[in-house]
N, C-alpha and C. Protein backbone atom coordinates (compact mmCIF):
# COMPACT_ATOMS: atom_id res chain seq x y z
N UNK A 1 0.85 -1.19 0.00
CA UNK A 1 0.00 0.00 0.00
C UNK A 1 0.89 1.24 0.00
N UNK A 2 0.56 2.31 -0.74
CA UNK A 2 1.11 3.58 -0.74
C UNK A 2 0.25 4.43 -0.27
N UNK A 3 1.13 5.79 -0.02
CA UNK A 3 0.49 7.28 0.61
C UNK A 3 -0.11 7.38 -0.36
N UNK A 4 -1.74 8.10 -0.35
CA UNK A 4 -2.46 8.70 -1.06
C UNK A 4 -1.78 10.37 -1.05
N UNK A 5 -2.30 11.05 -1.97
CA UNK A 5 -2.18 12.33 -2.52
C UNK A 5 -2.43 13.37 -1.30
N UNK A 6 -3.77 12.73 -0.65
CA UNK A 6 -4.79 13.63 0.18
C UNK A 6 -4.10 13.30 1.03
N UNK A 7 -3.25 11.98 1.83
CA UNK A 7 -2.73 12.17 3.55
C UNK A 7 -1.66 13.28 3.04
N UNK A 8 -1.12 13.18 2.17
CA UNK A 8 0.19 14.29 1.70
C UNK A 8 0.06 15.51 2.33
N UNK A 9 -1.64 16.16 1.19
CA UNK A 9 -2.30 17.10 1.84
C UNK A 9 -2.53 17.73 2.56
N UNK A 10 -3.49 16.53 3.73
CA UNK A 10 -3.90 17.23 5.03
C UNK A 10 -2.35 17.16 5.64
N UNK A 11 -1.77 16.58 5.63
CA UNK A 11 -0.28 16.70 6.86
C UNK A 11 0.22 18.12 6.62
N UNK A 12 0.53 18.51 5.42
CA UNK A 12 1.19 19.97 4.83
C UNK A 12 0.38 20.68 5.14
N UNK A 13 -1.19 20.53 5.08
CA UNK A 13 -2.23 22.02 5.83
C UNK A 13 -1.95 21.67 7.36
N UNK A 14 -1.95 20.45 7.77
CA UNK A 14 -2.01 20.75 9.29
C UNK A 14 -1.11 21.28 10.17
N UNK A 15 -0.14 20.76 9.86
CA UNK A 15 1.68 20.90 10.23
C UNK A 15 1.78 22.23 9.86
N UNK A 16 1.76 23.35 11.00
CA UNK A 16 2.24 24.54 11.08
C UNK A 16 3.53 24.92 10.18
N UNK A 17 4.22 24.59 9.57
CA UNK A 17 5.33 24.46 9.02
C UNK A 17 5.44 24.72 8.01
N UNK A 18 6.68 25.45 7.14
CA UNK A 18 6.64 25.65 5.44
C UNK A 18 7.62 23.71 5.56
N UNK A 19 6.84 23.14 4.72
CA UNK A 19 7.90 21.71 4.69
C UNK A 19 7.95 21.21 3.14
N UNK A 20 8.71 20.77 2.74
CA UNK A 20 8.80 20.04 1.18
C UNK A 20 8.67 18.39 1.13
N UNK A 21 7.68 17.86 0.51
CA UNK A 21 7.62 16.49 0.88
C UNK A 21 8.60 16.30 -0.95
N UNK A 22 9.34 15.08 -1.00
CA UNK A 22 9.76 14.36 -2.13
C UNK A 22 9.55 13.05 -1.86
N UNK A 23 9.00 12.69 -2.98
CA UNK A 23 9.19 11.01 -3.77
C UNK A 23 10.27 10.67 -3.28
N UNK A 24 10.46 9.16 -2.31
CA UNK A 24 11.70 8.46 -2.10
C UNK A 24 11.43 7.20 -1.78
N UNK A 25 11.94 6.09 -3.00
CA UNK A 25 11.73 4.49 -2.65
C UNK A 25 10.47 4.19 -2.53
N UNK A 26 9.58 5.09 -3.30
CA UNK A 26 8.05 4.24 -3.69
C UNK A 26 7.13 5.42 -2.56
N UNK A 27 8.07 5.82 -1.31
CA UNK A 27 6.82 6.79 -0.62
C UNK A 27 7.41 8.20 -0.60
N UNK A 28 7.38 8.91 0.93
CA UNK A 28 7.49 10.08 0.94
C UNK A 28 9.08 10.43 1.91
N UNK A 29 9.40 11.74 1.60
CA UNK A 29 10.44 12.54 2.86
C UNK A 29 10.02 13.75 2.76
N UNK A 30 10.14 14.28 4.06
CA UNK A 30 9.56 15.44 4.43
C UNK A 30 10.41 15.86 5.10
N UNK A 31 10.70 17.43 4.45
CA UNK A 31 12.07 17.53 4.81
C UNK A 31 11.66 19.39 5.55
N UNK A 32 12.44 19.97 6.27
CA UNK A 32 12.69 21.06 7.08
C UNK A 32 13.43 22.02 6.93
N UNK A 33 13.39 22.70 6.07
CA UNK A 33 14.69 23.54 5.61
C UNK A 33 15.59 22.56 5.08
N UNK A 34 15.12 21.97 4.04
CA UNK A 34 16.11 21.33 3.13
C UNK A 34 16.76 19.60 4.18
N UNK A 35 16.34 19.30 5.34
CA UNK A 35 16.64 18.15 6.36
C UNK A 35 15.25 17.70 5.90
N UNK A 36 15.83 16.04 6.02
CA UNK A 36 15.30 15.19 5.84
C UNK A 36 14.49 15.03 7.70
N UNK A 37 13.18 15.20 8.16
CA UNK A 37 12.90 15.35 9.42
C UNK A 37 11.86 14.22 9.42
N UNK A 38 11.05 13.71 8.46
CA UNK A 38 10.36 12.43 8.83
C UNK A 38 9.92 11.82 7.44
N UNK A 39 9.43 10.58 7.27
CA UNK A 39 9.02 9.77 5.87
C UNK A 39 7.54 9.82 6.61
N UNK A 40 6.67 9.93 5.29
CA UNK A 40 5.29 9.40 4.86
C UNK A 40 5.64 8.30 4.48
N UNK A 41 4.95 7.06 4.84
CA UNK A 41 4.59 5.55 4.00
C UNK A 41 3.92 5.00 4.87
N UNK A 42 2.80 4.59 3.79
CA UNK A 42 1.51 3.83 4.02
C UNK A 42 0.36 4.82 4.63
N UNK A 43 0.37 6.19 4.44
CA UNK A 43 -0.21 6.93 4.87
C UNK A 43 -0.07 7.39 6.50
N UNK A 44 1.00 7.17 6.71
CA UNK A 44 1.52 7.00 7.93
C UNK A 44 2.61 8.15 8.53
N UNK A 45 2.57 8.90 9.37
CA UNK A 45 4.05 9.82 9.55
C UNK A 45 4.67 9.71 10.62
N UNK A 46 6.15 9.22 9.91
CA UNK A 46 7.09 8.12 11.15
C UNK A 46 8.10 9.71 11.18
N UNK A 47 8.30 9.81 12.04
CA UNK A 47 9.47 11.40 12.69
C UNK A 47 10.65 10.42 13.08
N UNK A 48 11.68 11.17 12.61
CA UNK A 48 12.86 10.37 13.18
C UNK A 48 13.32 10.71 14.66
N UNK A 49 13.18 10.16 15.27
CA UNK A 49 13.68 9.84 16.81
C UNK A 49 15.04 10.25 16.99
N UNK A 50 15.37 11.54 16.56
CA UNK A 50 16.17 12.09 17.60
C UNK A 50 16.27 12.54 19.00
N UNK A 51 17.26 12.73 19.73
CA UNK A 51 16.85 12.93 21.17
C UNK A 51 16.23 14.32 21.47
N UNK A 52 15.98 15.44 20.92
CA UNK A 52 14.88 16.63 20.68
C UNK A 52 13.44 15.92 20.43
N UNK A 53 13.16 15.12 19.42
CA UNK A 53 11.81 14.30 19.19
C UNK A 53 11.58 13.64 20.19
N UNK A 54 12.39 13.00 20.48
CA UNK A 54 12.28 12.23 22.13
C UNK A 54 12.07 12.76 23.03
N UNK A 55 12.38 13.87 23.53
CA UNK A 55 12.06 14.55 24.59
C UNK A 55 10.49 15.55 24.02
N UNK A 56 10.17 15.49 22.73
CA UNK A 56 8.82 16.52 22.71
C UNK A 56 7.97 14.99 22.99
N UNK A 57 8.09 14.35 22.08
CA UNK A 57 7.32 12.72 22.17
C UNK A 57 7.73 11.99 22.50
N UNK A 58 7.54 11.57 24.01
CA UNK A 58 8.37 10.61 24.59
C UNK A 58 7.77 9.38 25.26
N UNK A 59 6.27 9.54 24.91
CA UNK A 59 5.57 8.19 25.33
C UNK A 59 4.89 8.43 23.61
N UNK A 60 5.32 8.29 23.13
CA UNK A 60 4.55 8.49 21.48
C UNK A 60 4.81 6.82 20.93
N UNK A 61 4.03 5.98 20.05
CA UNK A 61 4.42 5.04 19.80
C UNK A 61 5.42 4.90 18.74
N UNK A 62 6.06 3.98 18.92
CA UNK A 62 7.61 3.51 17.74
C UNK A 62 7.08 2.64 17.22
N UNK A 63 7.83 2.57 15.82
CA UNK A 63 7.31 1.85 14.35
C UNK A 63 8.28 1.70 13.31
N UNK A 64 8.67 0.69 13.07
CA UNK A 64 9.26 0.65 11.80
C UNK A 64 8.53 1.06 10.50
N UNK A 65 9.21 2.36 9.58
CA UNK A 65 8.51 3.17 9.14
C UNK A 65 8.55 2.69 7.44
N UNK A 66 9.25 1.35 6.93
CA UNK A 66 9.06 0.35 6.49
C UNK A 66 9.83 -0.85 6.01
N UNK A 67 9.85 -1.94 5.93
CA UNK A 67 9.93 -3.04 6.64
C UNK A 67 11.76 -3.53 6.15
N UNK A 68 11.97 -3.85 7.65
CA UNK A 68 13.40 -3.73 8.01
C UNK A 68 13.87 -2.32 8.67
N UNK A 69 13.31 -1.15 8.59
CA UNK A 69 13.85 -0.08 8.93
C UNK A 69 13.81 0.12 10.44
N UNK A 70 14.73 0.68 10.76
CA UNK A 70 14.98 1.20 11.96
C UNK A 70 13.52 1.47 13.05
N UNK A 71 13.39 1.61 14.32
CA UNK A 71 11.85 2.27 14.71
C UNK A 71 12.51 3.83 15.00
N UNK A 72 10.49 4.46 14.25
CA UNK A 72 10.80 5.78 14.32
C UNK A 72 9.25 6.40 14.98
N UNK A 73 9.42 7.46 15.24
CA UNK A 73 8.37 7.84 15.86
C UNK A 73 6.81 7.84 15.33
N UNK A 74 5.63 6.94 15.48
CA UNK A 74 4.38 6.88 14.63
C UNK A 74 3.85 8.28 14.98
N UNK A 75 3.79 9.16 14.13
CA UNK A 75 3.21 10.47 14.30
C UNK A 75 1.77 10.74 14.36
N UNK A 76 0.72 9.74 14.16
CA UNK A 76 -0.15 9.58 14.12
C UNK A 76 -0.73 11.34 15.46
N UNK A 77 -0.70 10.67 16.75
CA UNK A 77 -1.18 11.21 17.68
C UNK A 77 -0.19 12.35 17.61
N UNK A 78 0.73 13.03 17.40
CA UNK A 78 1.20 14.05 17.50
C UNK A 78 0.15 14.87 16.27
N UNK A 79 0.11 14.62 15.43
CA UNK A 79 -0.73 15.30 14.72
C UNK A 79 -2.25 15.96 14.63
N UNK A 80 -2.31 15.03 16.09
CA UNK A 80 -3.84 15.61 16.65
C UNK A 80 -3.47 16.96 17.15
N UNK A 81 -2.40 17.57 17.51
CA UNK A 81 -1.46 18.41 17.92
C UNK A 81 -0.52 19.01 17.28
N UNK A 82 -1.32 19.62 15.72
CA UNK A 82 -0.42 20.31 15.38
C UNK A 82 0.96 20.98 15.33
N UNK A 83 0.62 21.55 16.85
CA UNK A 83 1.96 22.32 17.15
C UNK A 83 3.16 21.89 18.19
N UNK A 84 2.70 20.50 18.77
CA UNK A 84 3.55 19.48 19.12
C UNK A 84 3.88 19.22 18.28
N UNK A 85 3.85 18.54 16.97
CA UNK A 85 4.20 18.02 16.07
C UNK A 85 5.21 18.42 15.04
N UNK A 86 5.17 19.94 15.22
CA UNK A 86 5.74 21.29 14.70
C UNK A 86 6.87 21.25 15.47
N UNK A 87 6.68 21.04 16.41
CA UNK A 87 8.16 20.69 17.46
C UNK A 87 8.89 20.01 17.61
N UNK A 88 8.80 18.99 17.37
CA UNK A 88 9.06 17.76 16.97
C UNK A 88 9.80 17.68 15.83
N UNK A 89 9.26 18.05 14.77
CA UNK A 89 10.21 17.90 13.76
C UNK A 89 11.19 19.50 13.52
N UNK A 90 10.56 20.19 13.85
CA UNK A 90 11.87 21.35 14.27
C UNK A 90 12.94 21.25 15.08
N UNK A 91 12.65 20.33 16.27
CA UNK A 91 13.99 19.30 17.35
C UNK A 91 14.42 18.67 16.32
N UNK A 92 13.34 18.01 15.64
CA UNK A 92 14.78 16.88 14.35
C UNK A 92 15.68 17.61 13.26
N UNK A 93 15.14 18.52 13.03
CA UNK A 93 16.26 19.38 12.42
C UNK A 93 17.44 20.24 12.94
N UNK A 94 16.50 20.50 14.15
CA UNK A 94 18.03 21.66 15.19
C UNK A 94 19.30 20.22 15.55
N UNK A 95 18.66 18.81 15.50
CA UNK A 95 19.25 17.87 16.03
C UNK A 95 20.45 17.53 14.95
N UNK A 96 20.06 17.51 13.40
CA UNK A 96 20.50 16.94 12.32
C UNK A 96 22.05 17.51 12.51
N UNK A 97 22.93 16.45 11.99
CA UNK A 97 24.55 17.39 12.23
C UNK A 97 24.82 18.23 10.82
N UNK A 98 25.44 19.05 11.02
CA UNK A 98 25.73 20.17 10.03
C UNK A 98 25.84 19.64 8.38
N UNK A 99 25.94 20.02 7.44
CA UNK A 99 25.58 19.66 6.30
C UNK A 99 27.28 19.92 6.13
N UNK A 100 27.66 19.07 5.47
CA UNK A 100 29.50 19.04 4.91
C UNK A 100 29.35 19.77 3.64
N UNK A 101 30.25 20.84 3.36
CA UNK A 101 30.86 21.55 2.94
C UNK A 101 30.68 20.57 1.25
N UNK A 102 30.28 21.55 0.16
CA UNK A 102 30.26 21.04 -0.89
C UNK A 102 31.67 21.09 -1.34
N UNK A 103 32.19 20.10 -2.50
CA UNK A 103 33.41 20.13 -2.68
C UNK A 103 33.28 21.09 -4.11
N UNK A 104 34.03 21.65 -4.05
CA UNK A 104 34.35 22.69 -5.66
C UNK A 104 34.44 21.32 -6.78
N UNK A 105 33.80 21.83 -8.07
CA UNK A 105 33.97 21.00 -9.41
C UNK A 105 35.54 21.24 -9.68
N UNK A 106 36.17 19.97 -10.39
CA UNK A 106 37.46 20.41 -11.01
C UNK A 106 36.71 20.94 -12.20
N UNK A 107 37.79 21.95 -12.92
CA UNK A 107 38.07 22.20 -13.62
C UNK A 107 38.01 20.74 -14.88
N UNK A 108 37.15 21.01 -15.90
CA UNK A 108 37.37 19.66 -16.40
C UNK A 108 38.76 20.32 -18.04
N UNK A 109 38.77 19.20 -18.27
CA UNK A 109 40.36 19.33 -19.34
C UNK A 109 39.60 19.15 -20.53
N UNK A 110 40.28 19.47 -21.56
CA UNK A 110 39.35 19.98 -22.81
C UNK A 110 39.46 18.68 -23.55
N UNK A 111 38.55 18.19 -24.50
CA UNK A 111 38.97 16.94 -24.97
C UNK A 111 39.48 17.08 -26.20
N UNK A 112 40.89 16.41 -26.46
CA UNK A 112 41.17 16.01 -27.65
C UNK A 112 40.46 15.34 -29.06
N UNK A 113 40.77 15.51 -30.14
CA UNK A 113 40.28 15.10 -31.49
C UNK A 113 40.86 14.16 -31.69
């Protein structure tokens, strides 16, 4: 089973947040200023369990967010709570470690005839 169009939807109207969802491996990432902060799949929103998410949702239920993956936070009930939920994934981004330094392009060499 996949995310429908409409859970996409209502999550982006509900979620206080400017957020960008992308296509990844058949479902969703929902990302925070450019951080990857939780996946949609199965109509479902799993928050990654950093220790900021942990401390906003900390009796929240865990879920492998799909199959083999790690457990991550079932967002279900945070979302009855908008602005818990808003917190939550704003902790997973203040949490994320710094983005590494892009490397400069070489110079490419001209090609021979």
């Amino acid at each position: 089973m996949s995310t429908s169009s409409a859970t996409i939807e209502h999550m982006l109207d509900t979620i206080p947040l400017t957020l960008t969802v992308k296509k990844m491996f058949g479902e969703y990432a929902l990302y925070l200023d450019g951080i990857v902060v939780a996946f949609i799949c199965d109509d479902t929103l799993f928050i990654k369990p950093t220790p900021g998410a942990n401390a906003v949702l900390p009796d929240a239920e865990r879920g492998p967010a799909y199959p083999g993956s790690k457990d991550y936070i079932v967002g279900s009930e945070a979302l009855d709570d908008p602005e818990i939920c808003a917190r939550a994934l704003r902790a997973v981004a203040a949490d994320a470690p710094p983005s590494k330094p892009k490397k400069p392009k070489a110079a490419q060499k001209p090609k021979s005839a």
